[in-house]
N, C-alpha and C. Protein backbone atom coordinates (compact mmCIF):
# COMPACT_ATOMS: atom_id res chain seq x y z
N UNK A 1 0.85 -1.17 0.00
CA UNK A 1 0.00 0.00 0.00
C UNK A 1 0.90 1.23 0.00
N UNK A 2 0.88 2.15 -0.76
CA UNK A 2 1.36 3.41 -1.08
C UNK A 2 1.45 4.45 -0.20
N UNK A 3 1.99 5.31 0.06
CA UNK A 3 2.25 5.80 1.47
C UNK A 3 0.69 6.90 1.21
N UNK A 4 0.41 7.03 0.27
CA UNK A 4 -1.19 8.18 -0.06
C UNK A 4 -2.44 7.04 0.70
N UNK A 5 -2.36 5.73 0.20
CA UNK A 5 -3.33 4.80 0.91
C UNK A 5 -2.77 4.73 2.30
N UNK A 6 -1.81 5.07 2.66
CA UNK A 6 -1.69 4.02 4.11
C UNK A 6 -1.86 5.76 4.91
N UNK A 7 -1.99 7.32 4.40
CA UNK A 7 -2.59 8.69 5.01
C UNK A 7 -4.00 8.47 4.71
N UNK A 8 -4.77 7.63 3.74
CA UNK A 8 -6.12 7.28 4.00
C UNK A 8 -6.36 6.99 5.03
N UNK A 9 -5.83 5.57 5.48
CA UNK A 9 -5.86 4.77 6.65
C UNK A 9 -6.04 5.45 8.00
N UNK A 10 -4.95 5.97 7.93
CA UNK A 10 -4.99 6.91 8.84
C UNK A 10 -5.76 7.93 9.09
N UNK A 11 -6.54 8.17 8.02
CA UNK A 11 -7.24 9.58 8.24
C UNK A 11 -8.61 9.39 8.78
N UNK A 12 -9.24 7.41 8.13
CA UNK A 12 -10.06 7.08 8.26
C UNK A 12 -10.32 6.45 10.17
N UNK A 13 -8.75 6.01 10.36
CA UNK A 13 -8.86 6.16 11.87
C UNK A 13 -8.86 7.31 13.09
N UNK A 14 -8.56 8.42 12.35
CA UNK A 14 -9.00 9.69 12.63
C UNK A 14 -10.02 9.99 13.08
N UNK A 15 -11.30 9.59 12.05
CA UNK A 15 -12.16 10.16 11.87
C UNK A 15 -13.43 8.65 13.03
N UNK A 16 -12.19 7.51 12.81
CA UNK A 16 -13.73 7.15 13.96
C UNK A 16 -13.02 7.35 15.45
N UNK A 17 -11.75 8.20 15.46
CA UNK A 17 -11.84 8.47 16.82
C UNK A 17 -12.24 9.42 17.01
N UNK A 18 -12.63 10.63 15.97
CA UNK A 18 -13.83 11.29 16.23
C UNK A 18 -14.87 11.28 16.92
N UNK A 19 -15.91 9.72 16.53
CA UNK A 19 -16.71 9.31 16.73
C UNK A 19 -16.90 9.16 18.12
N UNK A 20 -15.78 9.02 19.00
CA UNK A 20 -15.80 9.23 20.09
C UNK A 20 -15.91 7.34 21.09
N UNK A 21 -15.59 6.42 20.16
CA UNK A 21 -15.61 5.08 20.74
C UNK A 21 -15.17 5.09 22.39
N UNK A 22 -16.12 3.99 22.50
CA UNK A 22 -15.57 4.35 24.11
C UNK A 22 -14.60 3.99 24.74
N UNK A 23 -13.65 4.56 24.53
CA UNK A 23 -11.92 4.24 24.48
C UNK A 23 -11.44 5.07 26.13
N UNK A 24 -10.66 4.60 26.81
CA UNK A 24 -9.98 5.37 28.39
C UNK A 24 -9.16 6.31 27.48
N UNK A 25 -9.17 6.92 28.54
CA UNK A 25 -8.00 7.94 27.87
C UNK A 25 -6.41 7.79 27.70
N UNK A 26 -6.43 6.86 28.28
CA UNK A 26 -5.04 6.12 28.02
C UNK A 26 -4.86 5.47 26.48
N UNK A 27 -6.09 4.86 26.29
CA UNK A 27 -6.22 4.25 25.34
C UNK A 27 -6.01 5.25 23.43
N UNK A 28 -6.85 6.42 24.27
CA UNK A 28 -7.19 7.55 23.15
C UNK A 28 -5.86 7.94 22.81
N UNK A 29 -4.70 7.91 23.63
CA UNK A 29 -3.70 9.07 23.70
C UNK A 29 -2.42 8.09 23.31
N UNK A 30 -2.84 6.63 23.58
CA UNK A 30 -1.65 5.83 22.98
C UNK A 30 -1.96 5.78 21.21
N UNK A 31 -3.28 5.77 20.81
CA UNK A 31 -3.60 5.85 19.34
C UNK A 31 -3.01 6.90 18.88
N UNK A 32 -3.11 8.23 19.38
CA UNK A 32 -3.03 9.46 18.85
C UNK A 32 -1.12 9.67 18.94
N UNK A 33 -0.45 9.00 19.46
CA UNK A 33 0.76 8.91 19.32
C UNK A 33 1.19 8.31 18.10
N UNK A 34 0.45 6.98 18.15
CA UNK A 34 0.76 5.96 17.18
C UNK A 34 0.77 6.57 15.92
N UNK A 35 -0.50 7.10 15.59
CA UNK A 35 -0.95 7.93 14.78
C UNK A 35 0.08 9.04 13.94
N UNK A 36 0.71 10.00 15.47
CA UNK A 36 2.01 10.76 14.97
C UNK A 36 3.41 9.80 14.70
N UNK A 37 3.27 8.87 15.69
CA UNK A 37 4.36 8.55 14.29
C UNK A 37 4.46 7.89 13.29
N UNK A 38 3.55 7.20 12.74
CA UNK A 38 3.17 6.82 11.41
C UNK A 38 3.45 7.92 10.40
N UNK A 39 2.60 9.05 10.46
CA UNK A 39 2.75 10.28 10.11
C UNK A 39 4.33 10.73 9.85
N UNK A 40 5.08 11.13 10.98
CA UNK A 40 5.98 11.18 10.63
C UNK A 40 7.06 10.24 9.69
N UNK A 41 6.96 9.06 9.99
CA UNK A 41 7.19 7.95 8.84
C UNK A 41 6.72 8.71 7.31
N UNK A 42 6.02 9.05 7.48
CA UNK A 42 5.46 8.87 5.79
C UNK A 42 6.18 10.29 5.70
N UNK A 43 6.06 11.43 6.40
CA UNK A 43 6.81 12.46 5.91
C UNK A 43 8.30 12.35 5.51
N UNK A 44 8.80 11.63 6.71
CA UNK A 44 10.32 11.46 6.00
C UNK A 44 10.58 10.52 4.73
N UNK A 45 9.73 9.74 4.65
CA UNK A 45 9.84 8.61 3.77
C UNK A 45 11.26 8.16 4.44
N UNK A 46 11.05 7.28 5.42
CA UNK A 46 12.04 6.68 5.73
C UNK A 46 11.88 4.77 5.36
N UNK A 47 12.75 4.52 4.89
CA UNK A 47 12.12 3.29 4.29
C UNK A 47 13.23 2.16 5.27
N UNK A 48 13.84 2.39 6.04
CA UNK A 48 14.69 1.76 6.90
C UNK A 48 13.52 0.52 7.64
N UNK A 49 14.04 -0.46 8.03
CA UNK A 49 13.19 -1.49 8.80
C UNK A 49 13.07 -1.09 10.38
N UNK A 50 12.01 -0.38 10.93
CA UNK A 50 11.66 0.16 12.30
C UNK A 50 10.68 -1.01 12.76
N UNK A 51 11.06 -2.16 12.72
CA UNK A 51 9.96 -3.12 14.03
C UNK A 51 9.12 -2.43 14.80
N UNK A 52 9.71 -1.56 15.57
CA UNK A 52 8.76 -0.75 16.85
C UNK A 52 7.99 -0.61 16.50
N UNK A 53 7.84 0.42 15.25
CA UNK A 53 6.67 0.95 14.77
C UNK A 53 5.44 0.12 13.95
N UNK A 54 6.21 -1.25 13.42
CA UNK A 54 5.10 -2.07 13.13
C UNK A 54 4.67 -2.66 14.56
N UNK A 55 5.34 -3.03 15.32
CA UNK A 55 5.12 -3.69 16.61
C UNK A 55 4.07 -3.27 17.49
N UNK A 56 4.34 -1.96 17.23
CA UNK A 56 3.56 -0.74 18.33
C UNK A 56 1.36 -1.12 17.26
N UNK A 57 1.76 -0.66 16.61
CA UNK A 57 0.42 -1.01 15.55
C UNK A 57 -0.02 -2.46 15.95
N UNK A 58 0.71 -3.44 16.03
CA UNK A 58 0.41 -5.16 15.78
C UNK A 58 -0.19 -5.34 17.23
N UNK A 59 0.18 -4.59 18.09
CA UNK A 59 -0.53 -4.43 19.80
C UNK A 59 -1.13 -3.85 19.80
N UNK A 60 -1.24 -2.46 19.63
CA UNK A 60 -2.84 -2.10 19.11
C UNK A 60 -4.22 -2.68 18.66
N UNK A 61 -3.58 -3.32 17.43
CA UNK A 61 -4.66 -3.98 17.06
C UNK A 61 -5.27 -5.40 17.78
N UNK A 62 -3.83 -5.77 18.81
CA UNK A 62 -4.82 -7.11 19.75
C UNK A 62 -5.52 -6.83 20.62
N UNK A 63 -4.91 -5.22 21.48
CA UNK A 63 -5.82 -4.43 22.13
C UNK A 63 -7.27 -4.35 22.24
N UNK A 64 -7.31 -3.63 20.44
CA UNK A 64 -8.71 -3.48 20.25
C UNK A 64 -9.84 -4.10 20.07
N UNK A 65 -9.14 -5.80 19.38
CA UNK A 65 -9.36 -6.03 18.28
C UNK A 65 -11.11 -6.63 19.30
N UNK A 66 -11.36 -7.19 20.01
CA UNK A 66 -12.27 -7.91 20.68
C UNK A 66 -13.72 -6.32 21.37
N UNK A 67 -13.02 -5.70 21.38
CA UNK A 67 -14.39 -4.14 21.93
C UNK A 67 -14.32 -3.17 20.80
N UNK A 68 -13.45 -3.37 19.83
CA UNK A 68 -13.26 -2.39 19.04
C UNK A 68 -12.98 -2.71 17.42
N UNK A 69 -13.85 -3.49 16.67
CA UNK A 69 -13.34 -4.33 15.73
C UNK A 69 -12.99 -3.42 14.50
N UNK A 70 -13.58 -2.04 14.62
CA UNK A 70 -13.73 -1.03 13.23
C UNK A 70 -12.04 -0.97 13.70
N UNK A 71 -12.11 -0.55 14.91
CA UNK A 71 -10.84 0.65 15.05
C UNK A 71 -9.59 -0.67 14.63
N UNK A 72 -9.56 -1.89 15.05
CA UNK A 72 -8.41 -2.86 15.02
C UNK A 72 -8.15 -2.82 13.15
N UNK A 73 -9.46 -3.13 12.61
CA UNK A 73 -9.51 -3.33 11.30
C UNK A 73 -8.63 -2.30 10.74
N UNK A 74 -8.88 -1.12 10.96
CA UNK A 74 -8.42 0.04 10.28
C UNK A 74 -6.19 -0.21 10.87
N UNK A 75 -6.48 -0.29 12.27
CA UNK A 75 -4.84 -0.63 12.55
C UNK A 75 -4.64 -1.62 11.65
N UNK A 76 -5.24 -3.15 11.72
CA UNK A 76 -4.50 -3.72 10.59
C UNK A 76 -4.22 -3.68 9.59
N UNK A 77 -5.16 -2.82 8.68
CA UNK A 77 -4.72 -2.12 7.46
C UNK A 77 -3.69 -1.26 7.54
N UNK A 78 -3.36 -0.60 8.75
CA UNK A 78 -1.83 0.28 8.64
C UNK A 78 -0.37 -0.14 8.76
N UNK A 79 -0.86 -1.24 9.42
CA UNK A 79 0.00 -3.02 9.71
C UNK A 79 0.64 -3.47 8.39
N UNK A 80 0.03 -3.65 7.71
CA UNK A 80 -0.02 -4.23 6.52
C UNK A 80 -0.03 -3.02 5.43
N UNK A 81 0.39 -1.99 5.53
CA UNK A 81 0.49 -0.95 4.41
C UNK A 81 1.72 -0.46 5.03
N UNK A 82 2.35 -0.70 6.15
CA UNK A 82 3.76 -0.24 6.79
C UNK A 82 4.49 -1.18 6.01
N UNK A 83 3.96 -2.70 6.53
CA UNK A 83 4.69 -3.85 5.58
C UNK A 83 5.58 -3.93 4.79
N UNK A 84 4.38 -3.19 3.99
CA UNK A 84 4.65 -3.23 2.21
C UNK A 84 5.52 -1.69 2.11
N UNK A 85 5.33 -1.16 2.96
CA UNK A 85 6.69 0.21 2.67
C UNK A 85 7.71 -0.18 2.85
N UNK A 86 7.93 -1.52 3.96
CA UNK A 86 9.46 -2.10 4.53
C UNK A 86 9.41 -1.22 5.63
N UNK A 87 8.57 -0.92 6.14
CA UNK A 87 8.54 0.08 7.69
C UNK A 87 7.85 -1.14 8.88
């Protein structure tokens, strides 16, 4: 996935934390990190192999994945569009 699809992804998980899911605030503020650095990833176009940052996403999504199936779905799509950058 192309780094323009994988700022979809992201934008689309944006927008259902909008929605306001009923997430702790711990929970809200570890996404919204995640979030920045993905972001920053794609700005630098750094194409180096960063585990963390897929790692950090791949726990997220086990997090969610059982109270929160939109929000996991959307992490695993960023999972799998980091992948394919080699991030």
């Amino acid at each position: 996935m192309p780094a323009r699809e994988l700022q979809e992804q992201l934008n689309a998980l944006r927008e259902q934390l909008e929605q306001n899911p009923p997430l702790s605030e711990a929970e809200r503020e570890n996404l919204h990190e995640l979030m920045q650095q993905i972001e920053l990833k794609i700005e630098l176009e750094n194409q180096t192999h960063d585990t963390s940052l897929a790692d950090g996403v791949n726990l997220a999504v086990e997090r969610f994945e059982l109270e929160h199936p939109t929000l996991a779905g959307t992490l695993r799509n960023i999972a799998q569009a980091l992948g394919n950058m080699g991030i």
